[in-house]
N, C-alpha and C. Protein backbone atom coordinates (compact mmCIF):
# COMPACT_ATOMS: atom_id res chain seq x y z
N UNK A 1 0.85 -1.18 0.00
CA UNK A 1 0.00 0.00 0.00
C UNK A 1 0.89 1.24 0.00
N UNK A 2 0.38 2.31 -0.68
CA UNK A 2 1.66 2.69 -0.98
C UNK A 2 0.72 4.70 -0.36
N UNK A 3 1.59 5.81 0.76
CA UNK A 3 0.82 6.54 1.08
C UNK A 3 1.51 7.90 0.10
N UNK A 4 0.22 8.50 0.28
CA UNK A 4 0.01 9.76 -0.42
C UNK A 4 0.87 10.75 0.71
N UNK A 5 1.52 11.84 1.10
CA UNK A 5 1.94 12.21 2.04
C UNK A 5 2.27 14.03 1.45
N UNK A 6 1.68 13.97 -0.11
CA UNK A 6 1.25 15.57 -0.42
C UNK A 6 0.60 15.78 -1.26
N UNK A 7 -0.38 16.54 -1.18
CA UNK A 7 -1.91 16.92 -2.13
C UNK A 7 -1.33 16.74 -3.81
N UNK A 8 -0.17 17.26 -3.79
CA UNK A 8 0.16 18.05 -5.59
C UNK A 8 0.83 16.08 -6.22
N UNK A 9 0.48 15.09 -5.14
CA UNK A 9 0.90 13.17 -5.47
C UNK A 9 -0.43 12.38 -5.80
N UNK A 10 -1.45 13.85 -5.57
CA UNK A 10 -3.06 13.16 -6.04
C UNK A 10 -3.21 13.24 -7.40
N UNK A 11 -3.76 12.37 -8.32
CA UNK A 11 -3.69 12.40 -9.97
C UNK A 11 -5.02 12.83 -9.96
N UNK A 12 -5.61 13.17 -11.16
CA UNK A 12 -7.14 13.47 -11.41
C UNK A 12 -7.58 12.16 -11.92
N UNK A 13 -8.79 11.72 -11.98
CA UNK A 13 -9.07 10.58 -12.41
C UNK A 13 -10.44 11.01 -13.73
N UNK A 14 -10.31 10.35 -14.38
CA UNK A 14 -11.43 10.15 -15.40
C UNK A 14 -12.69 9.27 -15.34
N UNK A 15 -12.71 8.65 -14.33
CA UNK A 15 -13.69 8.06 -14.11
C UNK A 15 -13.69 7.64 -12.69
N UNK A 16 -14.79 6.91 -12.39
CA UNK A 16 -15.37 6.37 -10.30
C UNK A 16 -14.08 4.94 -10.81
N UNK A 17 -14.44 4.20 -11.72
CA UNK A 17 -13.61 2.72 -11.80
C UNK A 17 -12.04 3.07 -11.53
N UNK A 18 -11.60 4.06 -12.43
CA UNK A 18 -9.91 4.57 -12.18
C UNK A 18 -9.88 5.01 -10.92
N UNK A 19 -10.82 5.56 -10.50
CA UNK A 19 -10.17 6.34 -8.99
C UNK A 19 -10.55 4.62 -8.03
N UNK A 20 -11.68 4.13 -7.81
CA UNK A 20 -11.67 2.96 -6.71
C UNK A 20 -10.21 2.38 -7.50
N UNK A 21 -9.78 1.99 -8.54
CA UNK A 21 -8.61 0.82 -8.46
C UNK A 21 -7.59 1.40 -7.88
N UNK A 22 -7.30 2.57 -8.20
CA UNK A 22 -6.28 3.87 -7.30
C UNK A 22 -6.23 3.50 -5.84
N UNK A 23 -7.48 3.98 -5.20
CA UNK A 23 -7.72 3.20 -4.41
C UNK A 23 -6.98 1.99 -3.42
N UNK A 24 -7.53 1.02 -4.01
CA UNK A 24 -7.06 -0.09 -3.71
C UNK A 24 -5.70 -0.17 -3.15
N UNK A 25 -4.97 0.60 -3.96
CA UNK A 25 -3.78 0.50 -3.70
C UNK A 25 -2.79 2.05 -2.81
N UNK A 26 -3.45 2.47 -3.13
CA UNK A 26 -2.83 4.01 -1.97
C UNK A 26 -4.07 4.25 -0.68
N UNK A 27 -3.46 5.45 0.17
CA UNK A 27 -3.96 5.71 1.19
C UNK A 27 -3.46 7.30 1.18
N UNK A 28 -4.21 7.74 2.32
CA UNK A 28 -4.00 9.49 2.41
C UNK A 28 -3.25 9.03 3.74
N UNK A 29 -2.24 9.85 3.92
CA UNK A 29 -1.40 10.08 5.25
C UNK A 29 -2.20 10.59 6.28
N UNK A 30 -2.38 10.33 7.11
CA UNK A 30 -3.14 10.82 8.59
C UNK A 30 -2.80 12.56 8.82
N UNK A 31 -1.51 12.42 8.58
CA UNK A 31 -1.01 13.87 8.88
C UNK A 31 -1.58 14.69 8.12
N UNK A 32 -1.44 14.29 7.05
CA UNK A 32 -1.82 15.42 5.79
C UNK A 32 -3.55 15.32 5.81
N UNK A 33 -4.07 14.28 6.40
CA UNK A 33 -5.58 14.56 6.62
C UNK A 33 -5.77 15.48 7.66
N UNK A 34 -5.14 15.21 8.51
CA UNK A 34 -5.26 16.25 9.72
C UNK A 34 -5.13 17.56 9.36
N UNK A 35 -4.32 17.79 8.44
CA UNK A 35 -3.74 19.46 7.96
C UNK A 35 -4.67 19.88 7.40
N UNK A 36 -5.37 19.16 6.85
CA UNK A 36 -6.86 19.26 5.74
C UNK A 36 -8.08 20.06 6.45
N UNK A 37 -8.17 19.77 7.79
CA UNK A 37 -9.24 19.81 8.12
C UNK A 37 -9.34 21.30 9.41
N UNK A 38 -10.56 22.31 8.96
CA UNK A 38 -10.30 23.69 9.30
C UNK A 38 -10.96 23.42 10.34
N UNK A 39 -9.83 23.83 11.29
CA UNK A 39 -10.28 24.60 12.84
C UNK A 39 -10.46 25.77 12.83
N UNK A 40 -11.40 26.00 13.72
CA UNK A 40 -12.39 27.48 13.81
C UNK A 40 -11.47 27.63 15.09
N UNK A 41 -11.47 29.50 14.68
CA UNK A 41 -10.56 29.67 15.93
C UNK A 41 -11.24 30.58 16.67
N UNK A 42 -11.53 29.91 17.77
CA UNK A 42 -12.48 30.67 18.76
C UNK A 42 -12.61 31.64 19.20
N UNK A 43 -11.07 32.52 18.77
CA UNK A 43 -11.35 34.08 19.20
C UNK A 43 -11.70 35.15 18.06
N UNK A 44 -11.94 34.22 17.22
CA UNK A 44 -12.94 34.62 16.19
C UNK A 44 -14.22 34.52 15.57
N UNK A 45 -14.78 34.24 17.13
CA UNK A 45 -16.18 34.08 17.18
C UNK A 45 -16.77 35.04 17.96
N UNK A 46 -18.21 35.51 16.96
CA UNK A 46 -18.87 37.26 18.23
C UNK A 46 -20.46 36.44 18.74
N UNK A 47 -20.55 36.55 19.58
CA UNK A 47 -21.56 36.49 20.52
C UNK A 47 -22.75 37.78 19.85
N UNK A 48 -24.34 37.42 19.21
CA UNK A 48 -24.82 37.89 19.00
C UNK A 48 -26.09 37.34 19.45
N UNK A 49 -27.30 38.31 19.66
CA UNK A 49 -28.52 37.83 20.00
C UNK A 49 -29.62 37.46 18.98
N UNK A 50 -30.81 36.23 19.04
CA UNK A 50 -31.60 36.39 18.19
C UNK A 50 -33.04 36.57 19.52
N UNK A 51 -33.97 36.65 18.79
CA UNK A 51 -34.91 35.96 19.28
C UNK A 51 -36.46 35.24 18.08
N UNK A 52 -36.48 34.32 19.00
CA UNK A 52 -37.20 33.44 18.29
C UNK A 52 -38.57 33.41 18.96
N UNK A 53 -39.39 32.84 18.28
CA UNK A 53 -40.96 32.22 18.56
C UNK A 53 -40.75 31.03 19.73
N UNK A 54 -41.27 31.22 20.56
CA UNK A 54 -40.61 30.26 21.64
C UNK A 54 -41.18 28.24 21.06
N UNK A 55 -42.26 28.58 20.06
CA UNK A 55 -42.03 27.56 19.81
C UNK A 55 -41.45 26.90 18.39
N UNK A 56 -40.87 27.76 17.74
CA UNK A 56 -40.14 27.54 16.72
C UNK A 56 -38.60 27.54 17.16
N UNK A 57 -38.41 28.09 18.22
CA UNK A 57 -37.20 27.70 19.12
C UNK A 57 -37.28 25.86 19.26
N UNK A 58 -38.76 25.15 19.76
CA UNK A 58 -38.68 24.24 20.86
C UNK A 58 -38.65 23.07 19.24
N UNK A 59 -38.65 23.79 18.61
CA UNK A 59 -39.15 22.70 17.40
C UNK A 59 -37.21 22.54 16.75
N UNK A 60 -37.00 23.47 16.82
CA UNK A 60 -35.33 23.33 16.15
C UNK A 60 -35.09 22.92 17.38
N UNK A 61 -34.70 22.57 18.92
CA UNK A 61 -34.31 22.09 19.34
C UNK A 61 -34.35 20.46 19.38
N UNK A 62 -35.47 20.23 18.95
CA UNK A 62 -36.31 18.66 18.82
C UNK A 62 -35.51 18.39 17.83
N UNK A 63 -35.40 19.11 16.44
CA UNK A 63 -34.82 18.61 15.54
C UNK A 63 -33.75 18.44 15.95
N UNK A 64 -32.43 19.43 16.61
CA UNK A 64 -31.25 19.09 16.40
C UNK A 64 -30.87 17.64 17.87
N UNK A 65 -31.87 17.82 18.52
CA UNK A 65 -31.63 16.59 19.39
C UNK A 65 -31.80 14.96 18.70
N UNK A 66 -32.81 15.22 17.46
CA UNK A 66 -33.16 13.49 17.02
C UNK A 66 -31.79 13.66 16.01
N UNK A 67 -31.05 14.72 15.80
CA UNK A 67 -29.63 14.46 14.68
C UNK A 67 -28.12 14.26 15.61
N UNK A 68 -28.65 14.55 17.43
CA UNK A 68 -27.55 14.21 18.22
C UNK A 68 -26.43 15.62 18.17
N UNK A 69 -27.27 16.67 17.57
CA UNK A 69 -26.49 17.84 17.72
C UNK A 69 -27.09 18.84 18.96
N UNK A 70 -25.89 19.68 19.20
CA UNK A 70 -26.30 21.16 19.87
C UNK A 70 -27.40 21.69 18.80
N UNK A 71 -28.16 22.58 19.23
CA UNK A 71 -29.18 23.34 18.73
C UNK A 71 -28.53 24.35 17.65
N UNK A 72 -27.62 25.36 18.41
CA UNK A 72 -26.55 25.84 18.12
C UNK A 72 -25.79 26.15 17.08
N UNK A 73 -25.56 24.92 16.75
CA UNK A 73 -24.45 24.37 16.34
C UNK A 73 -24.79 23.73 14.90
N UNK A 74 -26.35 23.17 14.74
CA UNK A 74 -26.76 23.06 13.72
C UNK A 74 -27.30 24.22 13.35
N UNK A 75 -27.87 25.53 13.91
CA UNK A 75 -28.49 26.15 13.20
C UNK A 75 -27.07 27.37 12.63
N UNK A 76 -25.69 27.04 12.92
CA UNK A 76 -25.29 27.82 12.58
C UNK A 76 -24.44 27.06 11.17
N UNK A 77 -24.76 25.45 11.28
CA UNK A 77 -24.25 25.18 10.29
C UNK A 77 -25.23 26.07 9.12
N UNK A 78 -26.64 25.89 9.61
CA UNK A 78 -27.43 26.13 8.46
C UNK A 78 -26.96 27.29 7.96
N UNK A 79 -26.55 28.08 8.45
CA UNK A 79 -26.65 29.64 8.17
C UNK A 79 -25.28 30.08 7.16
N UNK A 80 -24.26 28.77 7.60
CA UNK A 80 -23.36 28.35 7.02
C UNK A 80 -23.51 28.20 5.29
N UNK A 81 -24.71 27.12 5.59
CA UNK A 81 -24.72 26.57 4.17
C UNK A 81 -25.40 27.48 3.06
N UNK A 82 -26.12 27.96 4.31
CA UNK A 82 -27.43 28.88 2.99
C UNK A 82 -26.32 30.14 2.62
N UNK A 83 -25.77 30.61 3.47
CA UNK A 83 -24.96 31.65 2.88
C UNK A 83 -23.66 31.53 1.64
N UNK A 84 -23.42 30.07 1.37
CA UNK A 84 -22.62 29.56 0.31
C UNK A 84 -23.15 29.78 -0.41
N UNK A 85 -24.70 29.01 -0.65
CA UNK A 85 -25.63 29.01 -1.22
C UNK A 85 -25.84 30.45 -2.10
N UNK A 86 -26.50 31.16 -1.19
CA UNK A 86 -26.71 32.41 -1.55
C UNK A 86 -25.55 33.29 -2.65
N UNK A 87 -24.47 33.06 -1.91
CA UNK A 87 -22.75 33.77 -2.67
C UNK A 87 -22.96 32.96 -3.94
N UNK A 88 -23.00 31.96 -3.79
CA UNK A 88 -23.25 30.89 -5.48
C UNK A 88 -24.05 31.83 -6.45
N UNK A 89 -25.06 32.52 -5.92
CA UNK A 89 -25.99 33.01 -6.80
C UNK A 89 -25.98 34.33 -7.34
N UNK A 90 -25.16 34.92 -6.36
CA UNK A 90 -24.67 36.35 -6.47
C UNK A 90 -24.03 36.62 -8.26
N UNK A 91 -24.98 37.68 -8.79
CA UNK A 91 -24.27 37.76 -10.44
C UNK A 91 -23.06 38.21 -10.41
């Protein structure tokens, strides 16, 4: 098995069949996965207020409890996503 250990050792593939046989035979380095992956840095986070419908509050909480998340934490993914979203659309 043979490891990958820098992004610019990844080939492009032309198809799902070329990349699984690729696959098969390489691996991503732990390290270089680790480097991959963005930490939020907490002193770059602002404390702001909303307020909500107390029961449209109790209803996103229900939801993010049956997904095993903070309330929080999913609704800021959302706000996350829709705002990609949104920039996508921007002319």
């Amino acid at each position: 098995m043979r490891t990958i250990t820098k992004w610019s050792d990844m080939p492009s593939f032309d198809d799902e069949r070329e990349e699984a046989a690729y696959w098969l035979e390489h691996q991503i380095d732990s390290r270089l996965m680790s480097q991959s992956i963005l930490k939020s840095d907490v002193r770059e986070s602002t404390t702001i207020t909303l307020r909500f419908d107390p029961r449209m509050l109790a209803r996103i909480k229900r939801m993010a409890r049956t997904r095993f998340l903070n309330y929080q934490s999913m609704m800021k993914q959302w706000l996350s996503e829709r705002l990609e979203q949104e920039l996508k659309n921007l002319p």
